[in-house]
Protein backbone atom coordinates (compact mmCIF):
# COMPACT_ATOMS: atom_id res chain seq x y z
CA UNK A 1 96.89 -10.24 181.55
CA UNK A 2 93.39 -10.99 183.24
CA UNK A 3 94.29 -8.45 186.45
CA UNK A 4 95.37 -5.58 183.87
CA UNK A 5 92.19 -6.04 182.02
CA UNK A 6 90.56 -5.87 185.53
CA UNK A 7 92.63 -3.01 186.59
CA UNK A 8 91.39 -1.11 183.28
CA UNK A 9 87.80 -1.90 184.21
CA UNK A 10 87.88 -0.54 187.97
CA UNK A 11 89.38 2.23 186.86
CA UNK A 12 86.87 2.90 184.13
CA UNK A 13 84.05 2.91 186.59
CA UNK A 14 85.74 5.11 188.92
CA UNK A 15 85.53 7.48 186.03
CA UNK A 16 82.33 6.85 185.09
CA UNK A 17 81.29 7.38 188.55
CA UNK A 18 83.05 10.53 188.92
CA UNK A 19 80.71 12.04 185.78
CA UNK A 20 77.70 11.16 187.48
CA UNK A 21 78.69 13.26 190.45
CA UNK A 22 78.90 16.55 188.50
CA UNK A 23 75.29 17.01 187.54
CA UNK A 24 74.64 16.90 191.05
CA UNK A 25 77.55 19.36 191.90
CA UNK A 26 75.99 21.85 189.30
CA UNK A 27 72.64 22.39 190.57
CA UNK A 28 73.72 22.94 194.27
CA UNK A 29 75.41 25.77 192.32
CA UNK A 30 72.53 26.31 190.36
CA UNK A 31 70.20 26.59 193.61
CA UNK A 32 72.56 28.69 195.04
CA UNK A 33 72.51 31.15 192.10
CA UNK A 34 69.00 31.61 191.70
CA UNK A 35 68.70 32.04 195.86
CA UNK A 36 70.47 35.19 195.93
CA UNK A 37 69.64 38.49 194.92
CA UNK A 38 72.97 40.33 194.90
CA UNK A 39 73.69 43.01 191.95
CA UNK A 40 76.29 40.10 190.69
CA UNK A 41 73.66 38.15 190.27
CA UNK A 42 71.28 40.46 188.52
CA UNK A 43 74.07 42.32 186.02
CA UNK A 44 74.88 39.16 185.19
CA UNK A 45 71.57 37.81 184.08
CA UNK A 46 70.68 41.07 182.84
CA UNK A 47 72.83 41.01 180.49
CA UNK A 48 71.78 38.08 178.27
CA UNK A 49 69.01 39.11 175.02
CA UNK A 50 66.46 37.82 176.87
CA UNK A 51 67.02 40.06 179.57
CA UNK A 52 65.87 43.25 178.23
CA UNK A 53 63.07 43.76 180.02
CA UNK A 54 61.95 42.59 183.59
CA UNK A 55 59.24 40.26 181.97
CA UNK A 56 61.58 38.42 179.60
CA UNK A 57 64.56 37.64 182.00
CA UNK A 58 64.95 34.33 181.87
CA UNK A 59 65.88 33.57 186.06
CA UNK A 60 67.25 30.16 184.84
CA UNK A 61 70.04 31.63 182.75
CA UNK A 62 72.31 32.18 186.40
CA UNK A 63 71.79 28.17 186.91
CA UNK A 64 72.70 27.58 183.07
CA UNK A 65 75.63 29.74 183.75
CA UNK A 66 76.81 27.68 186.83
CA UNK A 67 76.03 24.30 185.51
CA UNK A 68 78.41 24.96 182.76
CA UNK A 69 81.42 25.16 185.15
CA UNK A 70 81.56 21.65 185.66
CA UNK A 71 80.38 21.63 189.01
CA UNK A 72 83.23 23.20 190.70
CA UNK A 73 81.74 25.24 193.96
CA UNK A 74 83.86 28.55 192.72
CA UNK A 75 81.64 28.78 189.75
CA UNK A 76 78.78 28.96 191.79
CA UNK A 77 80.46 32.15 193.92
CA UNK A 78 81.14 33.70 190.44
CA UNK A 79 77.69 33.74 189.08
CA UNK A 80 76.31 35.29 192.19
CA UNK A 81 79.05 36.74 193.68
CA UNK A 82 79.99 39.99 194.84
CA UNK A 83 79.45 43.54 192.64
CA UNK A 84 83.01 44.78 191.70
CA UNK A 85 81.49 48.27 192.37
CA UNK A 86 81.02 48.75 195.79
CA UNK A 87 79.87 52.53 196.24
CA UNK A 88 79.99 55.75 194.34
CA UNK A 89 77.72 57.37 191.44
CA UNK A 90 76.04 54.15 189.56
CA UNK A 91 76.42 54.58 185.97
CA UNK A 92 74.24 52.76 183.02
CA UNK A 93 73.78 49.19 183.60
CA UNK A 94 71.95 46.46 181.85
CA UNK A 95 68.82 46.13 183.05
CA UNK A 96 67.97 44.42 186.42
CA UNK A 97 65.32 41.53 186.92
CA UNK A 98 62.79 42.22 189.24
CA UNK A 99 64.51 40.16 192.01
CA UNK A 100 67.58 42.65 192.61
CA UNK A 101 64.23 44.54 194.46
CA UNK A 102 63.22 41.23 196.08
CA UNK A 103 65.31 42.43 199.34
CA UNK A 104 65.00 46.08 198.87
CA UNK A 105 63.29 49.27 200.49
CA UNK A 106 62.26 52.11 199.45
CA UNK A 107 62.76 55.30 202.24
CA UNK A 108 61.07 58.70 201.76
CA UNK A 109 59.14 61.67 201.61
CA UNK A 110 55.93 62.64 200.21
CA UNK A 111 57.53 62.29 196.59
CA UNK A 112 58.36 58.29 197.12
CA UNK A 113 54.79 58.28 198.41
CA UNK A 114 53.82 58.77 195.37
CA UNK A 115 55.89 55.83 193.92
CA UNK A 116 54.51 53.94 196.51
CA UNK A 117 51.40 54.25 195.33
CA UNK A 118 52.01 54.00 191.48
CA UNK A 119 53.65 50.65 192.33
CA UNK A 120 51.18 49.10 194.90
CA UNK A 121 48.54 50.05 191.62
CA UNK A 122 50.59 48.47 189.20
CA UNK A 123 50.83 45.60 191.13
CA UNK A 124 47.44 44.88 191.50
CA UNK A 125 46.92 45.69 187.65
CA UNK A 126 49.09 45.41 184.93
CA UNK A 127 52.63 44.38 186.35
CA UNK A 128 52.69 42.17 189.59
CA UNK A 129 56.50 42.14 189.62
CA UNK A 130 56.87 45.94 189.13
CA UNK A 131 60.04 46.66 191.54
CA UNK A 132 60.38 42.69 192.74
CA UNK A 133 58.61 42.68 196.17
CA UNK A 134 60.32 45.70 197.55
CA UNK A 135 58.74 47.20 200.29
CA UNK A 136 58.25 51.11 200.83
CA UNK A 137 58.65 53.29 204.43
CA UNK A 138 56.95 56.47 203.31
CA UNK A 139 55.67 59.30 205.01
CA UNK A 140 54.86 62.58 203.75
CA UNK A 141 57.06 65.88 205.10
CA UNK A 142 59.63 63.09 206.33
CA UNK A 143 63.16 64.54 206.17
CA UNK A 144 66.31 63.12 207.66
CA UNK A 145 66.36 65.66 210.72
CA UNK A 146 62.78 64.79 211.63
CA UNK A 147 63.64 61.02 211.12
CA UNK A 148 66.05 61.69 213.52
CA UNK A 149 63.85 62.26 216.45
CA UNK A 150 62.47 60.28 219.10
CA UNK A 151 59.08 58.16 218.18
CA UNK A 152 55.58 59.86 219.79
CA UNK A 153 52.47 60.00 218.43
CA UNK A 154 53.33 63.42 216.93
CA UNK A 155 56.59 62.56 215.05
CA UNK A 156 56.60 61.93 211.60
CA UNK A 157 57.67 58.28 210.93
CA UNK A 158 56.47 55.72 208.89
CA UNK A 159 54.36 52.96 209.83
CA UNK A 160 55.19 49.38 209.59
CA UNK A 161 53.07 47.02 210.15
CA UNK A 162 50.50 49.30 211.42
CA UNK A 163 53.25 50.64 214.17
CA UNK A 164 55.29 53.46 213.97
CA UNK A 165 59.11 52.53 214.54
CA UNK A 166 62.41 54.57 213.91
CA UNK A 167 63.48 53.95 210.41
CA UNK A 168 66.28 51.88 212.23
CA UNK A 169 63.72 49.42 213.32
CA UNK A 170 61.60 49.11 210.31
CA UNK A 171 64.52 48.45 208.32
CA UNK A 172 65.37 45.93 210.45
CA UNK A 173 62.19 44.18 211.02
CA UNK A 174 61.34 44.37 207.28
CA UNK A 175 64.41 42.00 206.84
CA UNK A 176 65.80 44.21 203.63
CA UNK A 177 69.25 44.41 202.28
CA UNK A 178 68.89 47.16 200.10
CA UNK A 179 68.17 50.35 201.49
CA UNK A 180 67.06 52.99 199.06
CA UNK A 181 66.41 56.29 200.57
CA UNK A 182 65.87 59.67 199.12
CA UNK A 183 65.39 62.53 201.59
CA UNK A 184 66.04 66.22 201.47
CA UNK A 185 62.94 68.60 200.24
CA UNK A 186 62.12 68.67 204.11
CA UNK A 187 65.58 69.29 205.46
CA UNK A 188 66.74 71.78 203.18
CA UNK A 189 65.22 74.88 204.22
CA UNK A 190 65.61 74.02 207.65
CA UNK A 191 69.51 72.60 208.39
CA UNK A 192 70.39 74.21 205.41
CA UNK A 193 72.96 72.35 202.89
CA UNK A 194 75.33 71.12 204.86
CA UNK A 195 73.21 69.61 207.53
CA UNK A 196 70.66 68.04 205.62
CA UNK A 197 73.50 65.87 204.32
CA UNK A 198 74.79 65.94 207.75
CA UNK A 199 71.55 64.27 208.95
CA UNK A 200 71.43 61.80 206.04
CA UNK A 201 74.73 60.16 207.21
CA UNK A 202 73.95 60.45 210.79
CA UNK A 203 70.17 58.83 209.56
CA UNK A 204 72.40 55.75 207.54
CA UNK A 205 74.64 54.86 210.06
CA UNK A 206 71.94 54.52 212.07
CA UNK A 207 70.16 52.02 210.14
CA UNK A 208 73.68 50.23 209.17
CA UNK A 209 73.50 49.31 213.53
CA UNK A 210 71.15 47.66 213.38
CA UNK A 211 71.00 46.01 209.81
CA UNK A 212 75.27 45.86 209.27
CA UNK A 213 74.72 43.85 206.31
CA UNK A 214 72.59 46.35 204.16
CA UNK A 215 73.75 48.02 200.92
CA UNK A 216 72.83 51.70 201.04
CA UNK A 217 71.55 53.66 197.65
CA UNK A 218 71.23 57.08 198.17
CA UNK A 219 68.79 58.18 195.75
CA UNK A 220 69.35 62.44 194.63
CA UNK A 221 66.89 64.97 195.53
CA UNK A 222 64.59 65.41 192.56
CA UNK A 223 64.11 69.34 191.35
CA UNK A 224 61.19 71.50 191.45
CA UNK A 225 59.54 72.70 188.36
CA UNK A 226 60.43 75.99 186.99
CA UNK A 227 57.88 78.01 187.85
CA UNK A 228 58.58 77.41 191.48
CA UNK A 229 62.06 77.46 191.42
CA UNK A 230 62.49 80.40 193.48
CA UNK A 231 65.60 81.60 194.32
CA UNK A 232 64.55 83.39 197.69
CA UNK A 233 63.64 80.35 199.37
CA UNK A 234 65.39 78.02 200.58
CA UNK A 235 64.22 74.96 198.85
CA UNK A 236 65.52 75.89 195.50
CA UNK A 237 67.30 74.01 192.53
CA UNK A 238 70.32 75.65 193.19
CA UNK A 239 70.78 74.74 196.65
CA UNK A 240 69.15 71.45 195.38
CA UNK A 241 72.30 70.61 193.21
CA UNK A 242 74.41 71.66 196.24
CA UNK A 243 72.94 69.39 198.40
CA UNK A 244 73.22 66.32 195.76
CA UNK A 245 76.48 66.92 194.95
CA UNK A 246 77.42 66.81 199.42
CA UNK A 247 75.73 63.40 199.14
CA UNK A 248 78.04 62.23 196.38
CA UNK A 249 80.86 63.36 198.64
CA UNK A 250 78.68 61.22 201.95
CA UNK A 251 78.78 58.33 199.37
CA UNK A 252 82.38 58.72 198.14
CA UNK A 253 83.63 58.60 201.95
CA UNK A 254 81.05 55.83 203.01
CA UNK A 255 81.11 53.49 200.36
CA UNK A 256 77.35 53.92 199.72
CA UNK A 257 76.04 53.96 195.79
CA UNK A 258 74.93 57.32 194.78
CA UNK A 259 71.37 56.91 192.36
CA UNK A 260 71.21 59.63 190.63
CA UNK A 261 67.45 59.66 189.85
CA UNK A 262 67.06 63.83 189.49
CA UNK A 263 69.52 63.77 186.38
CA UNK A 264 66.71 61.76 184.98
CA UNK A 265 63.91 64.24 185.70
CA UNK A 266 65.38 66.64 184.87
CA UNK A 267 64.96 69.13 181.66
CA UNK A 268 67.68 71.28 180.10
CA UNK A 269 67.43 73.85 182.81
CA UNK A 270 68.02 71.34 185.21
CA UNK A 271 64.40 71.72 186.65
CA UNK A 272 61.51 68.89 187.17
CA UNK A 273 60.13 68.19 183.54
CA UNK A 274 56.97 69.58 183.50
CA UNK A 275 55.41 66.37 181.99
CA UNK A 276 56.85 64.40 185.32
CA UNK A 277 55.43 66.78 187.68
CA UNK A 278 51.46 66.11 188.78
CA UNK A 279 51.28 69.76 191.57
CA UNK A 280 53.03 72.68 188.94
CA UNK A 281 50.14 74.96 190.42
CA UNK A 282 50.72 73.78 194.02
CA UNK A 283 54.35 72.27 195.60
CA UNK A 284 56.02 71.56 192.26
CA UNK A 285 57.65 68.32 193.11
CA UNK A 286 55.53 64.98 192.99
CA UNK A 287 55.28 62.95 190.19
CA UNK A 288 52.89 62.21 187.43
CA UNK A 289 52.65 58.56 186.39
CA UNK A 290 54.68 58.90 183.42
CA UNK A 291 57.42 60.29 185.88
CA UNK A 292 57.51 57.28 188.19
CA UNK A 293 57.97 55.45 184.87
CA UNK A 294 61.11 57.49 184.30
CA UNK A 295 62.17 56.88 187.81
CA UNK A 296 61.34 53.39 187.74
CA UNK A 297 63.69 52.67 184.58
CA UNK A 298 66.51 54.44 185.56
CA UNK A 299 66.63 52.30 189.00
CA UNK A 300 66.50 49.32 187.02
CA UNK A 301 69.57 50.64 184.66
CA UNK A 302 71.85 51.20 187.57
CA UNK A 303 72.88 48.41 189.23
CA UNK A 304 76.29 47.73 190.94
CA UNK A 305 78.28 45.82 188.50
């Protein structure tokens, strides 16, 4: 009788001691949720209440999640795992925290200069955490087929780190994951439709060498306001839409996300807003504030799920 009572009371510690072990189990999976920054990650926090906004995410709620999978490691991997979307057109999402940016850069033209700019000001002001910390490789009259070309003092490439590298590099050096590039105003009228896409894919495959790991969102051309929508030039809405709709199709075959930013610019006529636009006597095309807001929200609204 006196070794089944003592049988009874090893195995009752082994139990007990077998609890104690899960706390510990579910924050490694908590510390591995809140290290990454994958869109799994940030849907999935996003779409709590108290995610509605990037200031009231709560960036606990992923470790919450895991820790209530009673420690096992898979758990962990669900939380943060993988996007089940893994390219084409993004469609509404909840809204991101401002870590899905942590890992993220921004690539373009004279028009993501701007955003560039309204960000960097933000930061400094109001909103510290505006887009995460994602960094920006801008250059004004950078298109794809100019991107394309050897670095000299004369090509147009963006600096980083106060040297001018091939997008290829800087991508690489900055250490991002997310690559979000819209080019196209400056390649248009030049290579025409089909090889301003053309020179987009060639551009991304040529970052994805030498950064294999990255997650590409092409981000659409934006439009020109009306009264410079001409149809006798080149750079028109028109051939605008054509060329968005050729880097759906680069997407569709790549696996790369399609952003499809210009839909929200956009008025009726499927020209720039007048409100967004800050040049309607000039170029028609960059941004007021109030459009970078626009922009700004819809990036954060489509996220790989």
């Amino acid at each position: 009788m006196k070794m089944k009572f003592l049988a009874l009371l090893f195995a009752a510690l082994l139990l007990a001691g077998g609890c104690a072990e899960r706390p510990e189990l579910a924050s490694s999976a908590a510390d591995v949720s809140s290290a990454q920054t994958s869109a799994g990650a940030s849907s999935a926090e996003a779409s709590s209440e108290e995610a509605s906004s990037p200031e009231s995410a709560d960036p606990a709620s992923g470790a919450a999640d895991a820790s209530s999978q009673e420690g096992d490691p898979s758990s962990a991997a669900q939380t943060s795992g993988t996007p089940t979307q893994t390219g084409g057109a993004l469609a509404e999402s909840p809204r991101a925290e401002d870590s899905f940016f942590d890992d993220a850069v921004f690539i373009g033209d004279s028009v993501s200069l701007k955003l560039n700019l309204y960000v960097t000001k933000c930061r400094q002001s109001s909103n510290p955490t505006l887009l995460g910390k994602a960094q920006f490789l801008t250059a004004g009259s950078m298109g794809s087929g100019n991107a394309l070309q050897p670095v000299s003092d004369d090509s147009i490439h963006p600096l980083y780190n106060g040297e001018k590298l091939s997008l290829a590099d800087s991508v690489a050096a900055s250490g991002a994951k997310k690559v979000y590039i819209m080019l196209g105003m400056n390649d248009l009228a030049v290579y025409g439709v089909d090889g301003a896409a053309a020179n987009m894919e060639t551009l991304l495959k040529g970052i994805l060498e030498k950064t294999p790991d990255a997650q590409i969102f092409v981000q659409t051309a934006t439009p020109l306001v009306k009264a410079k929508n001409i149809e006798a030039n080149k750079l028109n809405n028109a051939n605008m839409r054509l060329y968005n709709e050729k880097l759906a199709e680069v997407c569709k075959n790549n696996g790369w996300y399609l952003v499809d930013v210009s839909s929200a610019v956009q008025d009726s006529e499927g020209n720039l807003n007048a409100s967004y636009c800050s040049d309607p006597d000039d170029m028609g095309i960059h941004f007021t504030d109030e459009g970078c807001n626009v922009w700004i929200d819809y990036l954060y609204t489509h996220v790989p799920q």
